[in-house]
Protein backbone atom coordinates (compact mmCIF):
# COMPACT_ATOMS: atom_id res chain seq x y z
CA UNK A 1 17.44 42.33 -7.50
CA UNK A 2 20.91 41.40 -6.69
CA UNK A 3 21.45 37.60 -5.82
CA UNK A 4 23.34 39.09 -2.77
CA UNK A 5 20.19 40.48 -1.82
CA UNK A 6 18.42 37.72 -2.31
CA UNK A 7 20.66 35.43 -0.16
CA UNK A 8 20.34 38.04 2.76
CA UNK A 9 16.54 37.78 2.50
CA UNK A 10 16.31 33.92 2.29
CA UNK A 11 18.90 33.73 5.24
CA UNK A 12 16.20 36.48 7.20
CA UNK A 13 13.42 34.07 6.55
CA UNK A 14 15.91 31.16 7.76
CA UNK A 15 16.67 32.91 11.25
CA UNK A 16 13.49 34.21 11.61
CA UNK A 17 11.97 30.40 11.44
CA UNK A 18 10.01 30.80 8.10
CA UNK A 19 9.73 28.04 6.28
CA UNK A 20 10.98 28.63 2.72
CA UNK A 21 7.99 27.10 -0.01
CA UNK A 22 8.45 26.25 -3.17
CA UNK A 23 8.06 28.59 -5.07
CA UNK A 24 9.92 31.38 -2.84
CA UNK A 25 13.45 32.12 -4.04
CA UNK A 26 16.27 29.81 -2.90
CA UNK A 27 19.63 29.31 -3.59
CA UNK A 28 20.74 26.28 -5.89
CA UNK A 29 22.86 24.96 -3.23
CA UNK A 30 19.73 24.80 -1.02
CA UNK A 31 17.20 23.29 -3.70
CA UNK A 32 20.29 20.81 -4.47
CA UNK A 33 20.76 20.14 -0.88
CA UNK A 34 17.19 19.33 -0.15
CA UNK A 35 16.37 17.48 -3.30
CA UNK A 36 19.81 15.22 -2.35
CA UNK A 37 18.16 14.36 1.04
CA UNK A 38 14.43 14.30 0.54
CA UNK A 39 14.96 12.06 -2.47
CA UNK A 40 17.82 9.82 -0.58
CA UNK A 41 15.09 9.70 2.10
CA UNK A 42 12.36 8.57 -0.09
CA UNK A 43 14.63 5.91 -1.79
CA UNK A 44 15.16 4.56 1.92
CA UNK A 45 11.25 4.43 2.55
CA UNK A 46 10.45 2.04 -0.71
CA UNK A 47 14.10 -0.17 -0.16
CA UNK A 48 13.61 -0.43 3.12
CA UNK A 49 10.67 -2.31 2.35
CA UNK A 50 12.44 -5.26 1.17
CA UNK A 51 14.21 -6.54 3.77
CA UNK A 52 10.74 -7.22 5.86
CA UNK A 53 8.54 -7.74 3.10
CA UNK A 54 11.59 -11.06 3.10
CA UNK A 55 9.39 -12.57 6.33
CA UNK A 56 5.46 -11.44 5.08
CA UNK A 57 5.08 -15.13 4.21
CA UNK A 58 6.78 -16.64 6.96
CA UNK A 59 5.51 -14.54 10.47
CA UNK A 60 4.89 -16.51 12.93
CA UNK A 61 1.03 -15.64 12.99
CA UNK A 62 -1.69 -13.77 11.03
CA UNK A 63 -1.78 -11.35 13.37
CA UNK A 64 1.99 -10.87 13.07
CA UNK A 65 1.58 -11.04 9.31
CA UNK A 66 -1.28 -8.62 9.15
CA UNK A 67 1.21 -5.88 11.74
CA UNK A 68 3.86 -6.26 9.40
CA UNK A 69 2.04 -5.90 5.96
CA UNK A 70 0.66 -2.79 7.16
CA UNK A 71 3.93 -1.28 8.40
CA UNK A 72 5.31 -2.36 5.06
CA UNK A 73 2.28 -0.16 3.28
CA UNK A 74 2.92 2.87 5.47
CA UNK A 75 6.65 2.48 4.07
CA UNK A 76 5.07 2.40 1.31
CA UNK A 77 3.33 5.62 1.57
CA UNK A 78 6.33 7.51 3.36
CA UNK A 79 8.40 6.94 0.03
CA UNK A 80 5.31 8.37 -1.84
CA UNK A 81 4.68 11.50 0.31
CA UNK A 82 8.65 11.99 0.27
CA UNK A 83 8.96 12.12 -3.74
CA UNK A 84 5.98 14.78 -3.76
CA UNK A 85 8.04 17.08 -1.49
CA UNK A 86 11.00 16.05 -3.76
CA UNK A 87 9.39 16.88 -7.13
CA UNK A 88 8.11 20.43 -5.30
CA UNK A 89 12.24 21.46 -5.85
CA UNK A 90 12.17 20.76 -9.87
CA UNK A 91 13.03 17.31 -10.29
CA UNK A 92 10.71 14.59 -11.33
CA UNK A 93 9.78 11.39 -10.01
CA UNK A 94 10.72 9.67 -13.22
CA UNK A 95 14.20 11.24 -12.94
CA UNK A 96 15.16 9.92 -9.41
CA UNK A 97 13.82 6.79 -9.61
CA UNK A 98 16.21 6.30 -12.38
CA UNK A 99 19.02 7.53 -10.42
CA UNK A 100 18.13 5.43 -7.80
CA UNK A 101 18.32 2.13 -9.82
CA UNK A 102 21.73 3.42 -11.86
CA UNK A 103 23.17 3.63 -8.67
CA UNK A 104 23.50 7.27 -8.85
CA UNK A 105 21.11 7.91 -5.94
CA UNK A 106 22.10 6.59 -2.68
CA UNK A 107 19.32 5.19 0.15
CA UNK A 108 19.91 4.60 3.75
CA UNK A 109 22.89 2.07 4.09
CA UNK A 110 20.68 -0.02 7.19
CA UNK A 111 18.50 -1.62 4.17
CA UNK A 112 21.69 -3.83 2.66
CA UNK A 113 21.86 -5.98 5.63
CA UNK A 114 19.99 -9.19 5.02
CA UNK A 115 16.89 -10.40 7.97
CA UNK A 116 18.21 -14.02 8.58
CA UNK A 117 15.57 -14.54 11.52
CA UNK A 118 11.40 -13.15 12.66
CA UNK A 119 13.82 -11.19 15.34
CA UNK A 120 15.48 -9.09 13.09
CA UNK A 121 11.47 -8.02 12.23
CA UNK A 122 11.63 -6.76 15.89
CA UNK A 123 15.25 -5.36 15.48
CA UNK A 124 14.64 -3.42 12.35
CA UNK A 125 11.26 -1.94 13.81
CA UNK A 126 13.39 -0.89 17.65
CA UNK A 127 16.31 0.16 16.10
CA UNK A 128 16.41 0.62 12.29
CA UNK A 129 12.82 2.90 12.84
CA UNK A 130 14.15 3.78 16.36
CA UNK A 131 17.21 6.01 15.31
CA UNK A 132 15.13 6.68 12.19
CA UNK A 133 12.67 9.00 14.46
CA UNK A 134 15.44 10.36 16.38
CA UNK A 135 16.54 12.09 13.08
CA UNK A 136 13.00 12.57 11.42
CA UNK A 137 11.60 14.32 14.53
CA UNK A 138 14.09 17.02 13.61
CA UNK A 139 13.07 16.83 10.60
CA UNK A 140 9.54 18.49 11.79
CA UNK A 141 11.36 21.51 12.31
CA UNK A 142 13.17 21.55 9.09
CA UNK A 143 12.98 24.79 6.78
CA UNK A 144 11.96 24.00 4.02
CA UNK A 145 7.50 23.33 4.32
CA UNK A 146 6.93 20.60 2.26
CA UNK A 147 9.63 18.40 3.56
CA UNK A 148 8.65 19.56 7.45
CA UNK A 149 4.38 18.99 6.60
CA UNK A 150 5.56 15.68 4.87
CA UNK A 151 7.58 14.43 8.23
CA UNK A 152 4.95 15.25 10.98
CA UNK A 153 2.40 11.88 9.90
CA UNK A 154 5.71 10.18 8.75
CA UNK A 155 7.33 10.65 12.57
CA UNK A 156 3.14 9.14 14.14
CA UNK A 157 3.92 5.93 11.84
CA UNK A 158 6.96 5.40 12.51
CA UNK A 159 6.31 6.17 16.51
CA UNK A 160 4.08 2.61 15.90
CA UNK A 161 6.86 0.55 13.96
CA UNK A 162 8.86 1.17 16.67
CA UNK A 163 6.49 0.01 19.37
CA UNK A 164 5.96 -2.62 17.08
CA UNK A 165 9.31 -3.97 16.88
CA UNK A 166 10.21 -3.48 20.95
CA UNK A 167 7.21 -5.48 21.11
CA UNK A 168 8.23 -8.11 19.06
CA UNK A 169 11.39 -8.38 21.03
CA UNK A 170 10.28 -8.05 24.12
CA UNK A 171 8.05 -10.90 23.63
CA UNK A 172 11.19 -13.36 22.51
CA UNK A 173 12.94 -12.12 25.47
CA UNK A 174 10.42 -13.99 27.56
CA UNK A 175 10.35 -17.40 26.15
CA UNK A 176 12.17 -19.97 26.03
CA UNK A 177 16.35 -20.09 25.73
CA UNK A 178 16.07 -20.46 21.89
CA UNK A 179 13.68 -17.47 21.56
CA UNK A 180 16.05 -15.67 23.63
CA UNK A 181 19.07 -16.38 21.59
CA UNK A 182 17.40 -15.59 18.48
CA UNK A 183 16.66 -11.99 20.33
CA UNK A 184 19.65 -11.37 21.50
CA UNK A 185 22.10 -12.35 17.91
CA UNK A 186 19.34 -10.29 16.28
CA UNK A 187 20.16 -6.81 18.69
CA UNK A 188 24.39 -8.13 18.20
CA UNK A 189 23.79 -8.19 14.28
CA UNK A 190 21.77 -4.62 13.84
CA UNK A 191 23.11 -2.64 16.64
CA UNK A 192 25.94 -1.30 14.86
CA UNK A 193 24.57 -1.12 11.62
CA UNK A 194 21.42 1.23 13.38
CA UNK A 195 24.44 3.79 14.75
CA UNK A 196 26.32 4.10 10.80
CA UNK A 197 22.07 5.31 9.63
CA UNK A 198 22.97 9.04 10.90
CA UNK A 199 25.93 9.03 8.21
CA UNK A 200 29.47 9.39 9.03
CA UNK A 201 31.27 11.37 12.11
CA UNK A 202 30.58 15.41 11.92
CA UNK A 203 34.23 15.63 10.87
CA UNK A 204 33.85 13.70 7.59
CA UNK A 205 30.15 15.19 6.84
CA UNK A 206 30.47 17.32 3.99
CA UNK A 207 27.31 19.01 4.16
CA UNK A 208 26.49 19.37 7.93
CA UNK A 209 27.77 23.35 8.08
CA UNK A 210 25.26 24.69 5.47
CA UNK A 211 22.69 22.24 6.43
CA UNK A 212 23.07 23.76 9.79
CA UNK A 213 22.63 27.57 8.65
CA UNK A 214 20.01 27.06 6.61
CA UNK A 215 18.14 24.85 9.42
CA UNK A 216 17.73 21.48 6.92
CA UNK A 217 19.13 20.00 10.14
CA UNK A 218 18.78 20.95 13.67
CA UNK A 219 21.34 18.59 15.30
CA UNK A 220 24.65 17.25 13.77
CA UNK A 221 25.00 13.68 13.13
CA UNK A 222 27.04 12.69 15.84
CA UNK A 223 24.87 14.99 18.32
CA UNK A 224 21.99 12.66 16.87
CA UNK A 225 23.66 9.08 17.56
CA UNK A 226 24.57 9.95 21.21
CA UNK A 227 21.08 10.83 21.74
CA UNK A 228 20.22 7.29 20.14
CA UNK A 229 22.77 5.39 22.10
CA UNK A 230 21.59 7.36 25.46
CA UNK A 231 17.73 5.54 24.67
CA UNK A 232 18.90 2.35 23.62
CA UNK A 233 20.81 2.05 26.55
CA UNK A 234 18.30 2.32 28.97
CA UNK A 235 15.26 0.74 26.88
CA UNK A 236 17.38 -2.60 26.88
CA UNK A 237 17.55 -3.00 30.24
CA UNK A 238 13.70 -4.20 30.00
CA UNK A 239 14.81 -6.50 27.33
CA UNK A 240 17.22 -8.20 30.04
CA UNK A 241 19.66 -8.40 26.65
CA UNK A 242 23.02 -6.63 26.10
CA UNK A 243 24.25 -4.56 23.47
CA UNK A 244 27.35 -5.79 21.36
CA UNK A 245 29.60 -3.38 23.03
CA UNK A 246 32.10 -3.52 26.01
CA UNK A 247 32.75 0.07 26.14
CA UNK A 248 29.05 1.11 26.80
CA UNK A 249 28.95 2.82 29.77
CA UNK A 250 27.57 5.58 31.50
CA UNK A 251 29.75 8.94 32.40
CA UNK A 252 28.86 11.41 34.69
CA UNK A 253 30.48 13.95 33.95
CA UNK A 254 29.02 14.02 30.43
CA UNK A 255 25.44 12.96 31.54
CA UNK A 256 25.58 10.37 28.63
CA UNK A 257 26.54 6.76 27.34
CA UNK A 258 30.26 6.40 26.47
CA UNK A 259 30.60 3.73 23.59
CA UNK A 260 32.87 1.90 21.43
CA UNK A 261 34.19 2.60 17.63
CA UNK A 262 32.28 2.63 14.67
CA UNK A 263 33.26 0.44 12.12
CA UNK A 264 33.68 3.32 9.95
CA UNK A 265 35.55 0.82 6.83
CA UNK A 266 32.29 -1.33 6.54
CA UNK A 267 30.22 1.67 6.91
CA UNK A 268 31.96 3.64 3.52
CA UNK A 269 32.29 -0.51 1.58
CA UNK A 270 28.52 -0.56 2.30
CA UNK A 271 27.55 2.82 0.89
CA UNK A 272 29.93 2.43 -1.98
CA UNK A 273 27.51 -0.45 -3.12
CA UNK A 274 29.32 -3.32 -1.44
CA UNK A 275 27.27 -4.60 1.14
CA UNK A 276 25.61 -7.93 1.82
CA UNK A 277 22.81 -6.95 -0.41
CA UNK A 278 23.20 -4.05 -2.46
CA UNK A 279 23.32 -5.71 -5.71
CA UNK A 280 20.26 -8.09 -4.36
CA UNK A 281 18.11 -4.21 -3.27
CA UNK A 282 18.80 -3.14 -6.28
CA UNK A 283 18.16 -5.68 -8.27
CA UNK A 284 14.64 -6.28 -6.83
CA UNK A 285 13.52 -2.43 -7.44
CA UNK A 286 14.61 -2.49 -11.10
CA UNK A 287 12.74 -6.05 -11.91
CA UNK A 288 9.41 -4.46 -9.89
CA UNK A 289 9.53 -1.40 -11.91
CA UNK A 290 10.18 -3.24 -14.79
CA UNK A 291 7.31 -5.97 -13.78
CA UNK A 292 5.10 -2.71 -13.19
CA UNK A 293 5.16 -0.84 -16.60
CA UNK A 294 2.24 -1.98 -18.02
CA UNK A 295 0.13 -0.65 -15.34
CA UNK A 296 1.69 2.51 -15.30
CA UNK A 297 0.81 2.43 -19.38
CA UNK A 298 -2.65 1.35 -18.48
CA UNK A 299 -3.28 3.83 -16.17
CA UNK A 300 -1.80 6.77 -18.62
CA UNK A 301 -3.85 5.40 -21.43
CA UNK A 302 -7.00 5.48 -19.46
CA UNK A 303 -6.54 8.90 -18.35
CA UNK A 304 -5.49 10.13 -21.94
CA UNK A 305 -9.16 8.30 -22.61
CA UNK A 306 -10.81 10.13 -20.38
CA UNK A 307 -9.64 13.79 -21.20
CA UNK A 308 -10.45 13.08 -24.32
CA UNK A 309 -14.11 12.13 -23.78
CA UNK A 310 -14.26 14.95 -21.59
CA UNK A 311 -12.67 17.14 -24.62
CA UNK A 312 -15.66 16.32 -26.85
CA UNK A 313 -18.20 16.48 -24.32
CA UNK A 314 -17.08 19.99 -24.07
CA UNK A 315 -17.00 20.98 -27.40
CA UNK A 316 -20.52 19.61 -28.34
């Protein structure tokens, strides 16, 4: 059948809200597309681990320690359940993992910012996992299955994180003028950061018009970060805090939150591999994979054992 054919067919299924499976025909530029984001996307999951697994040792409570090490394990398991949809499109595990600690790979730029206080716990989890879900609910609805079935428990989690981090804030908000200050530098320091997660202005977004057609995405970038900055701006006001801009502000005759420039320099030197921490992120993946090896071995050895028992059991 003629790939024109083909296209026209896939694009049918696209319009008509079908969600294209694995092993339906797609075009490279789709599979490529996809595997680009779901794997960037999984990358995120397991970095962004790092920066909160920084305060497991040093929460305030048990109970605080026991919230965050299970958020950290559903990260955990978002990363996992992201490289299975990944490896659906023909690439393995193995193979972006390495890209990812080459350098080749990108992940989410949020995760090379360091956590210098127990608020930036409650900043990452409002914020960070706050304009997180407003692009991963989207994500639901995305055409291709796997990716959309993986995203539907990922978006429940991640509804919790973000609870969890409000939470945490909300709590410093009310105590005492220390407390408060540590909220408040903590919203100043990861406010902008939070806007640069859904990627650069529509203008400068290479892949937004395809993405669009073929339904990967449902809303643009910048379509996404108003919608973030419109929730923010209203969820703060139970915070009593401010947001680190002087041009938020609400127009009428847009129905939305006016704000101020995007750094957009730091925003490219970060995802370039310049940031605070990217050598530090990086550096901690490769030594735990590294550190991990041998029970990979183990557990391929055993395995290996096994079908081999099994083998002779068979064949006596």
């Amino acid at each position: 059948m003629p790939v024109q054919h083909l296209e026209q067919i896939f694009q049918q299924k696209i319009d008509n809200e079908t969600k294209i499976e694995a092993k339906d025909w797609m075009p490279d530029a789709y599979r490529k597309t996809n595997l680009r984001q779901i794997s960037q996307h999984a990358h995120s999951e397991v970095v962004g681990m790092l920066p909160e697994g920084n305060w497991i040792s040093r929460a305030p409570s048990l109970k605080r320690k026991a919230i965050l090490l299970a958020k950290i394990q559903d990260e955990a398991g978002h990363g996992l359940y992201l490289y299975s949809a990944a490896e659906t499109l023909g690439q393995s595990r193995d193979e972006m993992i390495n890209d990812l600690h080459s350098g080749k790979a990108k992940y989410s730029s949020i995760f090379n910012y360091p956590t210098l206080s127990w608020a930036d716990i409650g900043a990452i989890g409002w914020l960070v996992d706050g304009a997180a879900i407003m692009n991963q609910v989207m994500l639901t609805r995305t055409s291709y299955g796997p990716y959309a079935r993986a995203m539907v428990r990922i978006c429940k989690e991640e509804s919790f994180h973000q609870r969890q981090g409000f939470e945490i804030l909300l709590v410093l908000s009310r105590g005492s003028a220390e407390q408060k200050s540590m909220c408040q530098d903590a919203i100043n320091r990861w406010w902008w950061p939070s806007l640069m997660m859904f990627g650069p202005r529509d203008s400068e977004s290479t892949n937004s018009d395809m993405s669009m057609k073929w339904k990967i995405k449902r809303k643009s970038n910048d379509e996404l970060r108003q919608n973030f900055v419109d929730m923010i701006a209203e969820q703060i006001k139970v915070l009593g805090m401010k947001l680190p801009d002087d041009h938020l502000q609400w127009n009428e005759s847009r129905n939305h939150y006016d704000f101020g420039n995007i750094n957009w320099d730091e925003f490219w030197n970060v995802v370039k591999g310049n940031g605070p921490c990217n050598k530090q992120r990086l550096d901690a993946r490769r030594k735990a994979h590294e550190e991990g090896r041998w029970v990979r071995e183990a557990a391929i050895a055993y395995a290996e054992k096994k079908n081999s028992k099994l083998k002779r059991e068979e064949a006596a």
